[in-house]
C-alpha atoms as a PDB file:
ATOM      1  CA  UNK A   1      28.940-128.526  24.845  1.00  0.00           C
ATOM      2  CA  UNK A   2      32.266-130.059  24.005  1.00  0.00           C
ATOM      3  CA  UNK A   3      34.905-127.481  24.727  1.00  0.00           C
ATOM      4  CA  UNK A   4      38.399-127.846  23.036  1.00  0.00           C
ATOM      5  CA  UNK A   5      41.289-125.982  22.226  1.00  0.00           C
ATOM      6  CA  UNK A   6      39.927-123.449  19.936  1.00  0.00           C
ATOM      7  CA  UNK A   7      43.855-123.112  18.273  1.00  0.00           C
ATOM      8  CA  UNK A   8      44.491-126.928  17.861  1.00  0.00           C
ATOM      9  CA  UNK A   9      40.887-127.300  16.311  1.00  0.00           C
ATOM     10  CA  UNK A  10      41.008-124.003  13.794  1.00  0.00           C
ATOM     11  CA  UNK A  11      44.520-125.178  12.876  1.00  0.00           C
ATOM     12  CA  UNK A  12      42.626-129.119  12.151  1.00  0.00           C
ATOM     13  CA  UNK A  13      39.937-127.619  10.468  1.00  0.00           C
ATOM     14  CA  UNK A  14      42.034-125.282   8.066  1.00  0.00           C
ATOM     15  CA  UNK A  15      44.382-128.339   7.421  1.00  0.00           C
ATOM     16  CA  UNK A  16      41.208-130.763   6.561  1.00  0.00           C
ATOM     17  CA  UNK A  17      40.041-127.326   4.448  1.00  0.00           C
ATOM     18  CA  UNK A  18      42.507-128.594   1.414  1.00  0.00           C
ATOM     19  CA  UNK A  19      42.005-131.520  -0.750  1.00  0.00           C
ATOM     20  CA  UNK A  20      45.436-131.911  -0.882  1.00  0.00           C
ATOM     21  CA  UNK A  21      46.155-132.013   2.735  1.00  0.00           C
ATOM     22  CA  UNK A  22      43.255-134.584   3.237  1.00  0.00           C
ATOM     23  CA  UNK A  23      44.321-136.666  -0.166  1.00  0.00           C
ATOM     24  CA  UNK A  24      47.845-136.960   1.697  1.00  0.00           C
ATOM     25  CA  UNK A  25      46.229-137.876   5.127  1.00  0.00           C
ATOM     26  CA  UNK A  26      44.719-140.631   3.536  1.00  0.00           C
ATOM     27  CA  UNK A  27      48.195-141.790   2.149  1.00  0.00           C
ATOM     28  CA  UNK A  28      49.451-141.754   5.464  1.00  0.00           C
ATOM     29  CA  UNK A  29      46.233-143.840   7.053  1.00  0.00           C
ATOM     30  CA  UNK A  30      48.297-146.763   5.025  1.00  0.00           C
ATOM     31  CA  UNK A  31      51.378-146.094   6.773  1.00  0.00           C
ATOM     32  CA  UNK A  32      54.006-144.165   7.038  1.00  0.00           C
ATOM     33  CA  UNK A  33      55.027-142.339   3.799  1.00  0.00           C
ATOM     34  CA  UNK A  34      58.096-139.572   3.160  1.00  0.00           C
ATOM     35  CA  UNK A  35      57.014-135.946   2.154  1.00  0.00           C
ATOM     36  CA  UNK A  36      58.421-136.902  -1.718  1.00  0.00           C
ATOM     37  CA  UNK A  37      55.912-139.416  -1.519  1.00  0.00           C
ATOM     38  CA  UNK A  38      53.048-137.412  -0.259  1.00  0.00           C
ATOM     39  CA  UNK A  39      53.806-134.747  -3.026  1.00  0.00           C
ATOM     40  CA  UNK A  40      54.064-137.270  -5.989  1.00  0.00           C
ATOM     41  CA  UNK A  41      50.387-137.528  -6.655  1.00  0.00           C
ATOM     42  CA  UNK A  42      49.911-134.185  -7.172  1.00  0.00           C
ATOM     43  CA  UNK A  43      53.151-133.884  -9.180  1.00  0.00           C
ATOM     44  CA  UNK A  44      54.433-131.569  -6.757  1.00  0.00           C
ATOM     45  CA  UNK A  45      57.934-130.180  -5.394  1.00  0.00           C
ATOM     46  CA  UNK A  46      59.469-130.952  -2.396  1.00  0.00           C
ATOM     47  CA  UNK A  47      58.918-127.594  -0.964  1.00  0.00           C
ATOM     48  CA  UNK A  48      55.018-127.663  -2.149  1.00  0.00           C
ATOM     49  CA  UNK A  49      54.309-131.286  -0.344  1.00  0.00           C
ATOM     50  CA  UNK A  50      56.658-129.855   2.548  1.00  0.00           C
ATOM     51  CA  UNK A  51      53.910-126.777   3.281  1.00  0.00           C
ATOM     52  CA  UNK A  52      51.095-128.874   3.050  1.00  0.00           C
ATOM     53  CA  UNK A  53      52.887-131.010   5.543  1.00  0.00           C
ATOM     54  CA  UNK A  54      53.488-128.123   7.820  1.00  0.00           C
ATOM     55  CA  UNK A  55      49.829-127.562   7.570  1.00  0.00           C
ATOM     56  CA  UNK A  56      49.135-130.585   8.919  1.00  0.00           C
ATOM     57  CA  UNK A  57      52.189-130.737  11.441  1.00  0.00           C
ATOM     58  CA  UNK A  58      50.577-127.558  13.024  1.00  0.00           C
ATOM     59  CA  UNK A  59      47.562-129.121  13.366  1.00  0.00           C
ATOM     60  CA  UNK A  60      48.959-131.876  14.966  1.00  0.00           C
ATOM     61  CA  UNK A  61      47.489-134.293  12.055  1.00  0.00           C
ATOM     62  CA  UNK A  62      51.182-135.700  11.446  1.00  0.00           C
ATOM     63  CA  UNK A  63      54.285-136.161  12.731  1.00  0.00           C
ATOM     64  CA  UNK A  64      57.818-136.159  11.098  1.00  0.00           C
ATOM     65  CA  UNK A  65      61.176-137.566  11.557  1.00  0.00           C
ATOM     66  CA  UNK A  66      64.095-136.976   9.705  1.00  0.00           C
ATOM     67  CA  UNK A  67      65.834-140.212   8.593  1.00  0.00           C
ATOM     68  CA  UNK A  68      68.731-139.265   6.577  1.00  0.00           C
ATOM     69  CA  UNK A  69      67.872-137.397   4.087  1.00  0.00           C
ATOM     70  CA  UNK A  70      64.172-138.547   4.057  1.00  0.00           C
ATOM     71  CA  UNK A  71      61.372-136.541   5.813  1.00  0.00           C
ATOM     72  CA  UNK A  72      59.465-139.706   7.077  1.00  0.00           C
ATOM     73  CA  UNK A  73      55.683-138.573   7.976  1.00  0.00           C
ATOM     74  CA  UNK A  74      53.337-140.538  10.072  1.00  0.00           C
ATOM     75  CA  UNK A  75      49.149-139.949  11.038  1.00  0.00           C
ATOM     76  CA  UNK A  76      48.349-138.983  14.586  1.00  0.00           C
ATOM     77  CA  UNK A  77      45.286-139.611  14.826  1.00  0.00           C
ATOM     78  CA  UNK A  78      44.014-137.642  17.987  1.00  0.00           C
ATOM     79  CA  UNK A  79      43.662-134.585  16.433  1.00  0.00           C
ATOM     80  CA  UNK A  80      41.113-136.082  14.362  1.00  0.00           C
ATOM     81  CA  UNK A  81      38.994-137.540  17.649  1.00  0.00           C
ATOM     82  CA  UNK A  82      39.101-134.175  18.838  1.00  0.00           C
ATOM     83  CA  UNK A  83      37.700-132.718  15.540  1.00  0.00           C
ATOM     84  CA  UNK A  84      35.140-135.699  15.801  1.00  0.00           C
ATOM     85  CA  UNK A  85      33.938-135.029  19.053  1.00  0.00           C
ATOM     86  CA  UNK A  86      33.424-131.003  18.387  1.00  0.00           C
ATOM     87  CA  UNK A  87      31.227-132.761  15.297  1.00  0.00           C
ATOM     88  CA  UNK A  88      29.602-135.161  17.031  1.00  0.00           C
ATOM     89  CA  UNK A  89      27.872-132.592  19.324  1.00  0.00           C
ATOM     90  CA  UNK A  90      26.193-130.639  16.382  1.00  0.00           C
ATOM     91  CA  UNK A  91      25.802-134.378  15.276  1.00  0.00           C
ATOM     92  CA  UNK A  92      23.552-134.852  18.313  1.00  0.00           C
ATOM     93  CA  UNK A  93      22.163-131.121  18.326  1.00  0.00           C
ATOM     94  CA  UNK A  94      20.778-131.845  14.434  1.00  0.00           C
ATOM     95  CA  UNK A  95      19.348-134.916  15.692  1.00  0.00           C
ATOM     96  CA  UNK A  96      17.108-134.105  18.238  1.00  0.00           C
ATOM     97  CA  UNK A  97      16.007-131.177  15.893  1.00  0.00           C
ATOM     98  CA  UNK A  98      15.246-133.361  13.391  1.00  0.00           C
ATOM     99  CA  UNK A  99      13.365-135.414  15.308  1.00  0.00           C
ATOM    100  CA  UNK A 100      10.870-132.901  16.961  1.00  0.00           C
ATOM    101  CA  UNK A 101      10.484-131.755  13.073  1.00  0.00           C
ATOM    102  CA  UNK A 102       9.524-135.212  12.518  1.00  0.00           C
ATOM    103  CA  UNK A 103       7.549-135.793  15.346  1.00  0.00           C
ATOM    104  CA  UNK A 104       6.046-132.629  14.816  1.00  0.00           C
ATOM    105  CA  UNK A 105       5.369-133.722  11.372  1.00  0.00           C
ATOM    106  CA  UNK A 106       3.686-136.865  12.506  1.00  0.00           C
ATOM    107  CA  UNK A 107       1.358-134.865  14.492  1.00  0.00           C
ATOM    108  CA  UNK A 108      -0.287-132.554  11.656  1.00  0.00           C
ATOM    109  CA  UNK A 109      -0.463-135.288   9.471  1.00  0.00           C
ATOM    110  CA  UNK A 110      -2.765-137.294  11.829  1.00  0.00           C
ATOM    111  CA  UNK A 111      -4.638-134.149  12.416  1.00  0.00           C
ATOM    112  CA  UNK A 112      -5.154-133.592   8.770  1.00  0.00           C
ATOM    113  CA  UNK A 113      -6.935-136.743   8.706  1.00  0.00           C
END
């Protein structure tokens, strides 16, 4: 079994939780995007995008740098592959179960006959 940081990935997981937080990562898969930005969808104050960025910042889902008076965000993508590969063992796990159901299936059916 894939063992990870059980903080980072409950923090990714509770981040990805929101539609809003995952709306504004895919914003930010197109580049770079300030937190004004991220909020105007959603029609949103500066403070409201700013704690779904902080969300996402504790996570470790995005990165920000002041510039100015801009709060310039940016995707980091590992803490997605690390949410990935906890998936991708259950991914595996479901498979093989699913295919001794199937196989198993296979074999009463040809019985049956």
């Amino acid at each position: 079994m894939v063992v990870l940081d059980d903080e980072r990935l409950d923090a990714v997981f509770h981040a990805l939780a929101d539609s809003t937080r995952r709306t504004m990562l895919q914003l930010l898969a197109q580049g770079e995007c300030s937190v004004g930005e991220l909020g105007a969808p959603f029609r949103m104050s500066f403070a409201g995008a700013s704690k779904h960025v902080k969300a996402l910042e504790r996570a470790g889902l995005v990165s920000r740098t002041v510039q100015g008076r801009a709060h310039v965000c940016r995707l980091e993508p590992a803490a997605l592959a690390s949410a990935n590969a906890w998936l991708r063992y259950y991914e595996g796990f479901w498979s093989n179960h699913l295919d001794a159901l199937e196989k198993e299936l296979r074999c009463e059916a040809s019985r049956g006959k």
